[in-house]
Protein backbone atom coordinates (compact mmCIF):
# COMPACT_ATOMS: atom_id res chain seq x y z
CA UNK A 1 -157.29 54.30 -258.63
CA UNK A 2 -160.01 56.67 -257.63
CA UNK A 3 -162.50 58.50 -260.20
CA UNK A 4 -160.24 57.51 -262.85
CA UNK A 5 -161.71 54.22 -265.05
CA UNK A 6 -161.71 53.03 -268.62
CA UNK A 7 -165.64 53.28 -268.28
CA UNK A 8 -165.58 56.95 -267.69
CA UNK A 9 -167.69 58.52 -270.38
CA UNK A 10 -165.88 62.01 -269.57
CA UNK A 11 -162.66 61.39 -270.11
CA UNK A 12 -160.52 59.51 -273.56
CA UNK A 13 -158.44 56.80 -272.48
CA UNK A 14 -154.60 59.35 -273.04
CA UNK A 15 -156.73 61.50 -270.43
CA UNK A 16 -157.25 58.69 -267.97
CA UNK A 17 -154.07 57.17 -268.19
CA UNK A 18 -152.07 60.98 -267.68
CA UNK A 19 -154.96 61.11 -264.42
CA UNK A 20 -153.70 57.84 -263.23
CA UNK A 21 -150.50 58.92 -263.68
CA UNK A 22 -150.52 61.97 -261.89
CA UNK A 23 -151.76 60.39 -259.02
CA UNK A 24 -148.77 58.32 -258.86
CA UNK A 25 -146.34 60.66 -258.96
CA UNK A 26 -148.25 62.74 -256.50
CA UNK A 27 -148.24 59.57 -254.11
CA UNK A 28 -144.80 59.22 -254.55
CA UNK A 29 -144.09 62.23 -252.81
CA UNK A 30 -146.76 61.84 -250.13
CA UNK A 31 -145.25 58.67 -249.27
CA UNK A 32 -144.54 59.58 -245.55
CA UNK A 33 -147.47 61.33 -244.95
CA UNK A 34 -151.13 59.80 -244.65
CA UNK A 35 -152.76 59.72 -247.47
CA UNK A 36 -156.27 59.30 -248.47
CA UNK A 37 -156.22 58.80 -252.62
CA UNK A 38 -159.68 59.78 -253.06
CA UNK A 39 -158.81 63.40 -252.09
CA UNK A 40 -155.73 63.64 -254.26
CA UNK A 41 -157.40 62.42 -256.88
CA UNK A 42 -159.94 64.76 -256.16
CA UNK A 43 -157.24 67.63 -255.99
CA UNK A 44 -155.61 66.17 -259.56
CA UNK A 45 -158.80 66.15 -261.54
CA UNK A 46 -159.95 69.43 -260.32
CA UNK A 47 -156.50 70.96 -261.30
CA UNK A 48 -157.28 69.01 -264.76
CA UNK A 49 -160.31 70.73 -265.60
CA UNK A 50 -158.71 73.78 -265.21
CA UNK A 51 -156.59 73.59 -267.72
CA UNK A 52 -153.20 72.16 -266.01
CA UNK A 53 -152.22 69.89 -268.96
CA UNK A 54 -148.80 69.51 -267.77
CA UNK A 55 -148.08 66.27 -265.36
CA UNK A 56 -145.16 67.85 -263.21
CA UNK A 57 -147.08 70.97 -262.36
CA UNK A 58 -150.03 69.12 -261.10
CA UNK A 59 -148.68 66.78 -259.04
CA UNK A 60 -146.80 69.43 -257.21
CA UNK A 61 -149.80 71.62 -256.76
CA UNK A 62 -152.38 68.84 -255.21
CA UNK A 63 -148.97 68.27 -253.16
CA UNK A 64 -149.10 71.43 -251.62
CA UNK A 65 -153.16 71.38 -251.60
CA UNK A 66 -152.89 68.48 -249.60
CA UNK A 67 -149.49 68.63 -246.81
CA UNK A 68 -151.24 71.86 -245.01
CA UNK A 69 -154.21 69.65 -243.77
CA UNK A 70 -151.67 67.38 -242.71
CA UNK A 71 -150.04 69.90 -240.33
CA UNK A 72 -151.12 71.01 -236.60
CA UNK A 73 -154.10 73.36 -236.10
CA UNK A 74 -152.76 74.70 -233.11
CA UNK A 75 -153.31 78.42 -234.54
CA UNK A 76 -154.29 81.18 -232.77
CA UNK A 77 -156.93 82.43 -234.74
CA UNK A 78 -157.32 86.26 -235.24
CA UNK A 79 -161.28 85.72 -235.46
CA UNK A 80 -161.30 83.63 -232.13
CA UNK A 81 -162.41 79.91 -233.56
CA UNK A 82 -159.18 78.62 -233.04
CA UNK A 83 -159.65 74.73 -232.28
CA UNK A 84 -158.02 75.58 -228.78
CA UNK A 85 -158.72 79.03 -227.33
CA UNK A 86 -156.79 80.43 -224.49
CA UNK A 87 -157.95 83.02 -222.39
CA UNK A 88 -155.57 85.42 -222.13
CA UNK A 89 -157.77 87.76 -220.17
CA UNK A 90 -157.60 86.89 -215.97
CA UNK A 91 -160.53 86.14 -214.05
């Protein structure tokens, strides 16, 4: 797994194995979607060091951190850098 090893000079080995394991779960339910592990690791440990000791409640968290970059862009943006502008103004 990603940023999570028994050489880490951070982390015990109970805080590795709860990382490791929170990235499991979390790919679990990310099955069906893409998924790039060095991000939701990335997502876990950051949730980590803030003080999220409990396994359930981070895994849903980087779940919803990471679905929404999954989804279409196609906003209108309010601020006009939408990825796809349309003029609504004729010409």
């Amino acid at each position: 797994m990603p940023l999570f090893n028994e050489a880490s000079r951070i982390y015990a080995p109970d805080e590795i194995d709860f990382l490791r394991n929170c990235v499991a779960l979390a790919s679990l339910k990310l099955s069906s979607t893409q998924l790039d592990e060095t991000v939701l690791a990335e997502r876990i440990l950051r949730l980590y060091e803030s003080g999220l000791r409990d396994a359930s409640t981070i895994c849903d968290l980087a779940v919803r951190l990471i679905t929404p970059a999954n989804e279409s862009t196609d906003i209108l943006a309010a601020n006009g850098n939408a990825p796809h502008e349309i003029d609504l103004l004729p010409e």
